[in-house]
PDB file of N, CA and C in Angstrom:
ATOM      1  N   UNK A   1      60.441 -20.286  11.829  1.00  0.00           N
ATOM      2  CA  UNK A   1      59.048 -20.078  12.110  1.00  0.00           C
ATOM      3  C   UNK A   1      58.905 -19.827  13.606  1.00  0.00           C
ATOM      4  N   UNK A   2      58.003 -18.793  14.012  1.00  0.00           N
ATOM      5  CA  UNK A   2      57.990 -18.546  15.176  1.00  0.00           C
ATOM      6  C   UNK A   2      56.461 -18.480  15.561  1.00  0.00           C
ATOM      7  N   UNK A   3      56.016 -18.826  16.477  1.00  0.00           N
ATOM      8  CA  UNK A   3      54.709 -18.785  17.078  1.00  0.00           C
ATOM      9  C   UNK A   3      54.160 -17.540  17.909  1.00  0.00           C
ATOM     10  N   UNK A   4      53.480 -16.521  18.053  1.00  0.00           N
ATOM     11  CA  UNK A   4      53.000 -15.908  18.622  1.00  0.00           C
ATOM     12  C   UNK A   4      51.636 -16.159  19.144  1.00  0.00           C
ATOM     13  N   UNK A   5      50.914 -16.685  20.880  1.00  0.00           N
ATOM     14  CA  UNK A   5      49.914 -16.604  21.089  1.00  0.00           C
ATOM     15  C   UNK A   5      49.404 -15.536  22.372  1.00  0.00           C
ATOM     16  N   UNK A   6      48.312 -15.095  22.428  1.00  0.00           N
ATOM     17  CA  UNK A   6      47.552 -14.453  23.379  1.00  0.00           C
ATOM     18  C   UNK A   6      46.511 -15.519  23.638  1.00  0.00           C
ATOM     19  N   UNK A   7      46.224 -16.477  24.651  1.00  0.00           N
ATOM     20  CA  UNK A   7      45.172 -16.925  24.844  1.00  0.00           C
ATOM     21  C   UNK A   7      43.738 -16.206  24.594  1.00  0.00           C
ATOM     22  N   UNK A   8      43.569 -15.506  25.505  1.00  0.00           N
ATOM     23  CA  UNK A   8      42.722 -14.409  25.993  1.00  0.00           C
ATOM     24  C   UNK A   8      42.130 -13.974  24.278  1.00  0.00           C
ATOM     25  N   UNK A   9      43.313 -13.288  23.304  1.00  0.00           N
ATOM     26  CA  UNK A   9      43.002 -12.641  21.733  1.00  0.00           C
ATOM     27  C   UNK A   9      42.543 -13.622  21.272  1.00  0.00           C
ATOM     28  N   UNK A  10      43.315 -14.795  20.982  1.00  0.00           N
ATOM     29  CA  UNK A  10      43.119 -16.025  19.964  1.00  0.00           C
ATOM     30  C   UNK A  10      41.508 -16.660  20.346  1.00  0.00           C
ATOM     31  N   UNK A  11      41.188 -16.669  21.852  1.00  0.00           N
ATOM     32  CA  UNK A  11      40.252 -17.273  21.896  1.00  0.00           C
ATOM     33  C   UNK A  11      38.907 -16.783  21.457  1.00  0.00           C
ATOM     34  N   UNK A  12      38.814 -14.945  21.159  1.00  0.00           N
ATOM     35  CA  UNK A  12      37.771 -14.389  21.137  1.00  0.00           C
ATOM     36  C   UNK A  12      37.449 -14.343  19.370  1.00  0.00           C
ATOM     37  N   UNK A  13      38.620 -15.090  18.586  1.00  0.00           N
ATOM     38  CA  UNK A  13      38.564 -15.329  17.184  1.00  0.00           C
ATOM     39  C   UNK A  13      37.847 -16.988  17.317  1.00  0.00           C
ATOM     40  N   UNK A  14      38.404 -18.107  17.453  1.00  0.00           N
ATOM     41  CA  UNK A  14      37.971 -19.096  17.644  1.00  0.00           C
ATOM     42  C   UNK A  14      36.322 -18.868  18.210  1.00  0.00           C
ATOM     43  N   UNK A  15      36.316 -18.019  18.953  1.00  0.00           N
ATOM     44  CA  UNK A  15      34.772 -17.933  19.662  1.00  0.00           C
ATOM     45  C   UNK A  15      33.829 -17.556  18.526  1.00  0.00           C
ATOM     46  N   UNK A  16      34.516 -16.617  17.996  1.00  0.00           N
ATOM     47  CA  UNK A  16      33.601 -16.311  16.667  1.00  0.00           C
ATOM     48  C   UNK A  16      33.602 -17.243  15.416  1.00  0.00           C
ATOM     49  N   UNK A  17      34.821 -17.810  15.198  1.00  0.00           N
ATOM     50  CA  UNK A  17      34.312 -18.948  13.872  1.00  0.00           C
ATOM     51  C   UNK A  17      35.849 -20.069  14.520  1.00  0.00           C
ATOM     52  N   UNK A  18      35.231 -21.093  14.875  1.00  0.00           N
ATOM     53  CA  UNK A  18      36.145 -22.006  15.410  1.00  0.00           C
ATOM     54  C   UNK A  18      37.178 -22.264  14.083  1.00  0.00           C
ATOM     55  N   UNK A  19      37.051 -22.527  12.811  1.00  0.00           N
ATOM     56  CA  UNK A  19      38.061 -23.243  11.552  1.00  0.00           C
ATOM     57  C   UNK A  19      39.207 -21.344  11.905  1.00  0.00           C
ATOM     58  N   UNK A  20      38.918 -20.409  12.610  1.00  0.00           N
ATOM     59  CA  UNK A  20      39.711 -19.400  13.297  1.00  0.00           C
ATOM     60  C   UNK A  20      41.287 -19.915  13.315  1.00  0.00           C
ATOM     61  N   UNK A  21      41.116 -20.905  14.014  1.00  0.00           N
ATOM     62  CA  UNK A  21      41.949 -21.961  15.130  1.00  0.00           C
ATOM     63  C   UNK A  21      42.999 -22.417  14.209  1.00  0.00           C
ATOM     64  N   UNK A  22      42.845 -22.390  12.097  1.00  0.00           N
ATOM     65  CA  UNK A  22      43.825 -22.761  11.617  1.00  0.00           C
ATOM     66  C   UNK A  22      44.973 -21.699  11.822  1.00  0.00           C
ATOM     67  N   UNK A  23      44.476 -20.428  11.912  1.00  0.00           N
ATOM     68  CA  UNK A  23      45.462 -19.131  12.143  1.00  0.00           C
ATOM     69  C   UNK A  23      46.437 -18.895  13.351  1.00  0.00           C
ATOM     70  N   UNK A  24      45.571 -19.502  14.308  1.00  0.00           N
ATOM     71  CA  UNK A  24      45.903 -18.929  15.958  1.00  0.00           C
ATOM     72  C   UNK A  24      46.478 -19.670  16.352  1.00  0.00           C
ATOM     73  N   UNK A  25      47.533 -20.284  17.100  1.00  0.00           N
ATOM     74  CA  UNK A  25      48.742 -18.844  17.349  1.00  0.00           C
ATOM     75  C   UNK A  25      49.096 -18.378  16.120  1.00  0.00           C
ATOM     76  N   UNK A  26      49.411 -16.797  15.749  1.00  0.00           N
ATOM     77  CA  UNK A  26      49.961 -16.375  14.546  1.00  0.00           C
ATOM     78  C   UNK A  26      51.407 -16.660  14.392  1.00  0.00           C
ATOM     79  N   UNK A  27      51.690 -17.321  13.087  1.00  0.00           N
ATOM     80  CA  UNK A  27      52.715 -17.661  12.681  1.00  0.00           C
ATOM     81  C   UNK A  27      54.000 -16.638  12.042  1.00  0.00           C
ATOM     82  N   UNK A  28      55.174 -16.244  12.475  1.00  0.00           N
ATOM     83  CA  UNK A  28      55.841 -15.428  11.950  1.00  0.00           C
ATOM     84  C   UNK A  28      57.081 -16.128  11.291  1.00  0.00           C
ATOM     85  N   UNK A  29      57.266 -16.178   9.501  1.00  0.00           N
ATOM     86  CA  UNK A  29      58.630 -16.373   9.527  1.00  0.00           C
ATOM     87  C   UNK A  29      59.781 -15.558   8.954  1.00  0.00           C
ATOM     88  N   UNK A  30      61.005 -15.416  10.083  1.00  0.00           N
ATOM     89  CA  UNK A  30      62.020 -15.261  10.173  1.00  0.00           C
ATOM     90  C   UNK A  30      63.175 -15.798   9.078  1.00  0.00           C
ATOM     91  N   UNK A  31      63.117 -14.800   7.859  1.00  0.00           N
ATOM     92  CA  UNK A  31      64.047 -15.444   6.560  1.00  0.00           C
ATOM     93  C   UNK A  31      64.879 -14.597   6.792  1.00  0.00           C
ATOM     94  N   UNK A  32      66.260 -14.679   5.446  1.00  0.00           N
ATOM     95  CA  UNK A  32      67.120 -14.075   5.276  1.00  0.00           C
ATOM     96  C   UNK A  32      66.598 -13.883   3.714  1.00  0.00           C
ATOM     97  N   UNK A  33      67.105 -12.683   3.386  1.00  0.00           N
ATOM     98  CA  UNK A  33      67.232 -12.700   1.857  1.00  0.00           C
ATOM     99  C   UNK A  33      68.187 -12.638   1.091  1.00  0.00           C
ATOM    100  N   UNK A  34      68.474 -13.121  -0.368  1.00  0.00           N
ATOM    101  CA  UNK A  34      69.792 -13.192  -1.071  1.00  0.00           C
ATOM    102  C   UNK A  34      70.959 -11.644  -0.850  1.00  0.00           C
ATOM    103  N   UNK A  35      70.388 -10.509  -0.254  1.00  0.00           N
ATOM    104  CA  UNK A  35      71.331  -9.907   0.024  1.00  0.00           C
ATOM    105  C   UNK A  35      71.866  -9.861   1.440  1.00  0.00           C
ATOM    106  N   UNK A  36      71.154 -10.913   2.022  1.00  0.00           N
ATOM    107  CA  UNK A  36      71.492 -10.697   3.559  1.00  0.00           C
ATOM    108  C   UNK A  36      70.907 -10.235   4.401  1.00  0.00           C
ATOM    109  N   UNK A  37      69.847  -9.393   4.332  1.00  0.00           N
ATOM    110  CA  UNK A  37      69.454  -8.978   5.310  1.00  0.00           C
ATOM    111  C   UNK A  37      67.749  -9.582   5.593  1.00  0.00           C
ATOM    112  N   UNK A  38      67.511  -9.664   6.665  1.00  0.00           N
ATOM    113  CA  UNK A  38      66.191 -10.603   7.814  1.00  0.00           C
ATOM    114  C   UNK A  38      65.142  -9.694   7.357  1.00  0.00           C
ATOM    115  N   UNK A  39      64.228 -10.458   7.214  1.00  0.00           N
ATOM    116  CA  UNK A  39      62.810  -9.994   6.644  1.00  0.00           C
ATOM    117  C   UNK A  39      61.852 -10.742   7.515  1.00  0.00           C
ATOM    118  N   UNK A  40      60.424 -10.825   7.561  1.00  0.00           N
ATOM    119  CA  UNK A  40      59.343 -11.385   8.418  1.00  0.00           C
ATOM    120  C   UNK A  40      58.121 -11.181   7.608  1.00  0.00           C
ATOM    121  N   UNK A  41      57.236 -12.634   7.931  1.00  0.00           N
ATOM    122  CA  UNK A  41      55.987 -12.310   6.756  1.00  0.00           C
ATOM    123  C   UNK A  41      55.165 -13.417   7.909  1.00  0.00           C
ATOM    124  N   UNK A  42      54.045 -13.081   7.795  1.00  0.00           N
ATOM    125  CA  UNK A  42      52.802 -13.265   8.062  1.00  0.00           C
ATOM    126  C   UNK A  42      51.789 -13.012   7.510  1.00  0.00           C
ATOM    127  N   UNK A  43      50.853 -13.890   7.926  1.00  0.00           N
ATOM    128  CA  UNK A  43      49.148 -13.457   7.155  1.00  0.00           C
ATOM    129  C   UNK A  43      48.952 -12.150   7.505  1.00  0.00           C
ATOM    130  N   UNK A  44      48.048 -11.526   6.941  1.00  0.00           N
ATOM    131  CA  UNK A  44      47.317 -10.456   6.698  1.00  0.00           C
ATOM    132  C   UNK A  44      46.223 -10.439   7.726  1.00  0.00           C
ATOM    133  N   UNK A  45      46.061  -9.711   8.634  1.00  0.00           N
ATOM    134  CA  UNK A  45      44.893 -10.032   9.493  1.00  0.00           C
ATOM    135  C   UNK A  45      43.451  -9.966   9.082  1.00  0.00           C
ATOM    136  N   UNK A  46      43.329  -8.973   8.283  1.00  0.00           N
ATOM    137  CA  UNK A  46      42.104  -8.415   7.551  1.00  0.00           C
ATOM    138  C   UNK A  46      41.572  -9.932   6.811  1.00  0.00           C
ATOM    139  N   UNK A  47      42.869 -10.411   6.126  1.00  0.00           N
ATOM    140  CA  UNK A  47      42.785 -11.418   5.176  1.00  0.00           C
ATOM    141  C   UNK A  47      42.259 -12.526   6.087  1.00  0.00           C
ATOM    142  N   UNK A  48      42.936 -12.742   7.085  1.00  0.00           N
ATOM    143  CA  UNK A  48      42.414 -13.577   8.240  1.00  0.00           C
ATOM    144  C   UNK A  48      41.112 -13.821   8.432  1.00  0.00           C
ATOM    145  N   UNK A  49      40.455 -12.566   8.691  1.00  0.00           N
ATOM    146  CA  UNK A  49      38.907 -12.326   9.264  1.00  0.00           C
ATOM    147  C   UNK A  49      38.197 -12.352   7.796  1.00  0.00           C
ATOM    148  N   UNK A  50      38.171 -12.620   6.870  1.00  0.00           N
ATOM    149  CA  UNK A  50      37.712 -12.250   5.556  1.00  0.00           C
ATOM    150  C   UNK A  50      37.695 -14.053   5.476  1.00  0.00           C
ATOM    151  N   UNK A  51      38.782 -14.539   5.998  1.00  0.00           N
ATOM    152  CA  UNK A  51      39.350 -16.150   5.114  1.00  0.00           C
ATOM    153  C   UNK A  51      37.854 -17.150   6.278  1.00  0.00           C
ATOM    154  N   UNK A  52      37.496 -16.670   7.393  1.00  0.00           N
ATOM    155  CA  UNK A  52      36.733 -16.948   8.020  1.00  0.00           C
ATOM    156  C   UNK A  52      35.418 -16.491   8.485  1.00  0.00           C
ATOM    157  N   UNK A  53      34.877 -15.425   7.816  1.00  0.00           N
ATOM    158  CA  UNK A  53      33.828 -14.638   8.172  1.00  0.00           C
ATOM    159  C   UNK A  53      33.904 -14.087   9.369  1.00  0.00           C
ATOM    160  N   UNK A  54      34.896 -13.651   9.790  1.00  0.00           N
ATOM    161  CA  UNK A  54      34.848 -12.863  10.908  1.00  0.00           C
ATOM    162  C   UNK A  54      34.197 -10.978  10.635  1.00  0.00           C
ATOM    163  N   UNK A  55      33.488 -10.786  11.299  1.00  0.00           N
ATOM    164  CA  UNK A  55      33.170  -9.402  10.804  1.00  0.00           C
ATOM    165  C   UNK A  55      32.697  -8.352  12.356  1.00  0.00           C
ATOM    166  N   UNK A  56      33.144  -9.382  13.369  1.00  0.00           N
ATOM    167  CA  UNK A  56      32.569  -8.489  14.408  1.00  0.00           C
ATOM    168  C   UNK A  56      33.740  -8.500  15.561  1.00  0.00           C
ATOM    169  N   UNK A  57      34.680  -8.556  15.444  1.00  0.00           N
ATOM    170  CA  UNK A  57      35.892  -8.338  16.208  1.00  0.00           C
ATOM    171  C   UNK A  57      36.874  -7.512  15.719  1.00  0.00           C
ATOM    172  N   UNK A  58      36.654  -6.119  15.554  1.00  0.00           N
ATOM    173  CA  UNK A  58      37.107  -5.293  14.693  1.00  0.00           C
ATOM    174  C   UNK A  58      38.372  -4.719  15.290  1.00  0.00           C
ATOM    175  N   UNK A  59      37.946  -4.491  17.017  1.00  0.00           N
ATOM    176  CA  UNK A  59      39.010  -3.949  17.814  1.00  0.00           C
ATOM    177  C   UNK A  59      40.470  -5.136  18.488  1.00  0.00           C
ATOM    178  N   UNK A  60      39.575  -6.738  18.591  1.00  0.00           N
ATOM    179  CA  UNK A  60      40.653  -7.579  19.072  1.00  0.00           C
ATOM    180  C   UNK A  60      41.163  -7.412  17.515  1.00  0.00           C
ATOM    181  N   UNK A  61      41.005  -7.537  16.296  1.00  0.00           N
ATOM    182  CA  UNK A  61      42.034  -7.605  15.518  1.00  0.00           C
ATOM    183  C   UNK A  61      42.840  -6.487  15.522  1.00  0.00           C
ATOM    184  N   UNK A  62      42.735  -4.815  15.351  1.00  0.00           N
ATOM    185  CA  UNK A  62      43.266  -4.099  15.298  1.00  0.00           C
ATOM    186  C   UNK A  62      43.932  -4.419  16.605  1.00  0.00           C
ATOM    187  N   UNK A  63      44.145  -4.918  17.668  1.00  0.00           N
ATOM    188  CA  UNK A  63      44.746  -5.150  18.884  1.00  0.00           C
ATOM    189  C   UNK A  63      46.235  -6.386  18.200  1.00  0.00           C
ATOM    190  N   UNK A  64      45.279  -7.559  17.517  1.00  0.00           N
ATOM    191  CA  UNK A  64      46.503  -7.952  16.513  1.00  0.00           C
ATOM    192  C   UNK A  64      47.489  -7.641  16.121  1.00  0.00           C
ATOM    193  N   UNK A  65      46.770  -6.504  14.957  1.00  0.00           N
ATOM    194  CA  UNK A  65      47.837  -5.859  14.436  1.00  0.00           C
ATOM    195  C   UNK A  65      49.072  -5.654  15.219  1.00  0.00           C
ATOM    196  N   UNK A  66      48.306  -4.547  16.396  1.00  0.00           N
ATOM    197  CA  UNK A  66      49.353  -3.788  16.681  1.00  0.00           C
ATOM    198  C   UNK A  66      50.466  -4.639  17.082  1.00  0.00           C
ATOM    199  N   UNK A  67      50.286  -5.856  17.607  1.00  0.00           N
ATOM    200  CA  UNK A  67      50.934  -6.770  18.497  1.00  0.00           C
ATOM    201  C   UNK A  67      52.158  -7.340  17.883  1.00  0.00           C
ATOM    202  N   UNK A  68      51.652  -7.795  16.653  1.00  0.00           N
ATOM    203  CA  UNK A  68      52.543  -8.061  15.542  1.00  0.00           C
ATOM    204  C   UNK A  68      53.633  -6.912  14.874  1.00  0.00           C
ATOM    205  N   UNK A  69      52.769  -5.759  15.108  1.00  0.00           N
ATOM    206  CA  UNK A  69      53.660  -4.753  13.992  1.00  0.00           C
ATOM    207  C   UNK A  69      54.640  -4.380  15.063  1.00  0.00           C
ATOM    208  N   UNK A  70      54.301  -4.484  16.557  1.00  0.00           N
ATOM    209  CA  UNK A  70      54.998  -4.433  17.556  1.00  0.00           C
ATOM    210  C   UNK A  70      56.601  -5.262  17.752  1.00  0.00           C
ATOM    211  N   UNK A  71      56.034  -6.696  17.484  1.00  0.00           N
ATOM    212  CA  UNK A  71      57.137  -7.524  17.605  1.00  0.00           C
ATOM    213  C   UNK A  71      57.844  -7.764  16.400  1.00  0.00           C
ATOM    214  N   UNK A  72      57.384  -7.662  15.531  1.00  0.00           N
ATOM    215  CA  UNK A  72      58.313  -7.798  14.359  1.00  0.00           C
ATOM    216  C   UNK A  72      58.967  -6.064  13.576  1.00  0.00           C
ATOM    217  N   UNK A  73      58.895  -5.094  14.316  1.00  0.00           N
ATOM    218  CA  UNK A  73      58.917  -3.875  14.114  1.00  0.00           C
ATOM    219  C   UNK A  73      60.696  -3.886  13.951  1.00  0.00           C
ATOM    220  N   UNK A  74      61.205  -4.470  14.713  1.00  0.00           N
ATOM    221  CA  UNK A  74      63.014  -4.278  14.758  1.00  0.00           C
ATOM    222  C   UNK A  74      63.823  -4.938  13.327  1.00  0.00           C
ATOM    223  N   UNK A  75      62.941  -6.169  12.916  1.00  0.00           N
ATOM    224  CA  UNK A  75      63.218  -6.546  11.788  1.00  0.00           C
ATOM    225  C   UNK A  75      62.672  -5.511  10.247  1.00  0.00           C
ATOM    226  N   UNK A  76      61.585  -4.920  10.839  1.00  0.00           N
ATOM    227  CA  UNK A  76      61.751  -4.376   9.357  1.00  0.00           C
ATOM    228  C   UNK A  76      62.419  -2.858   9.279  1.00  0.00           C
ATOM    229  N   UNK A  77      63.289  -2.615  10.133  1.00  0.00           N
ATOM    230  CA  UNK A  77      63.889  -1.374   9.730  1.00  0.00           C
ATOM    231  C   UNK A  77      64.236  -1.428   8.377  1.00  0.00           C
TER     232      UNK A  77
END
């Protein structure tokens, strides 16, 4: 399990619905699978903002995304 935080991102979710705060830092985990090779799973961000009524931080999440699809990008070749 690995932790990813942005103060600055995380806080402008919490600002909008504090129970936010169960998500933030986003959690990534780092498995293997029965054939061997490393995989990575995380929440869904959309699912995120949906699981909390978030509906007006459209761009810090798409900023999310990218952040994530960024760092975990080498694992999912």
């Amino acid at each position: 399990m690995i932790l990813f935080g942005n103060p600055a991102l995380g806080t402008t979710f919490i600002a909008a619905n504090p129970s936010s705060g169960l998500d933030w830092p986003v959690r990534v985990l780092v498995y293997q699978t029965k054939d061997g090779s490393a995989n990575v799973a995380h929440n869904d961000f959309d699912w995120i903002a949906r699981r909390h009524g978030i509906s007006n931080r459209e761009t810090e999440f798409k900023m999310a995304i990218e952040v994530i699809e960024s760092v975990t990008s080498s694992v999912r070749q």
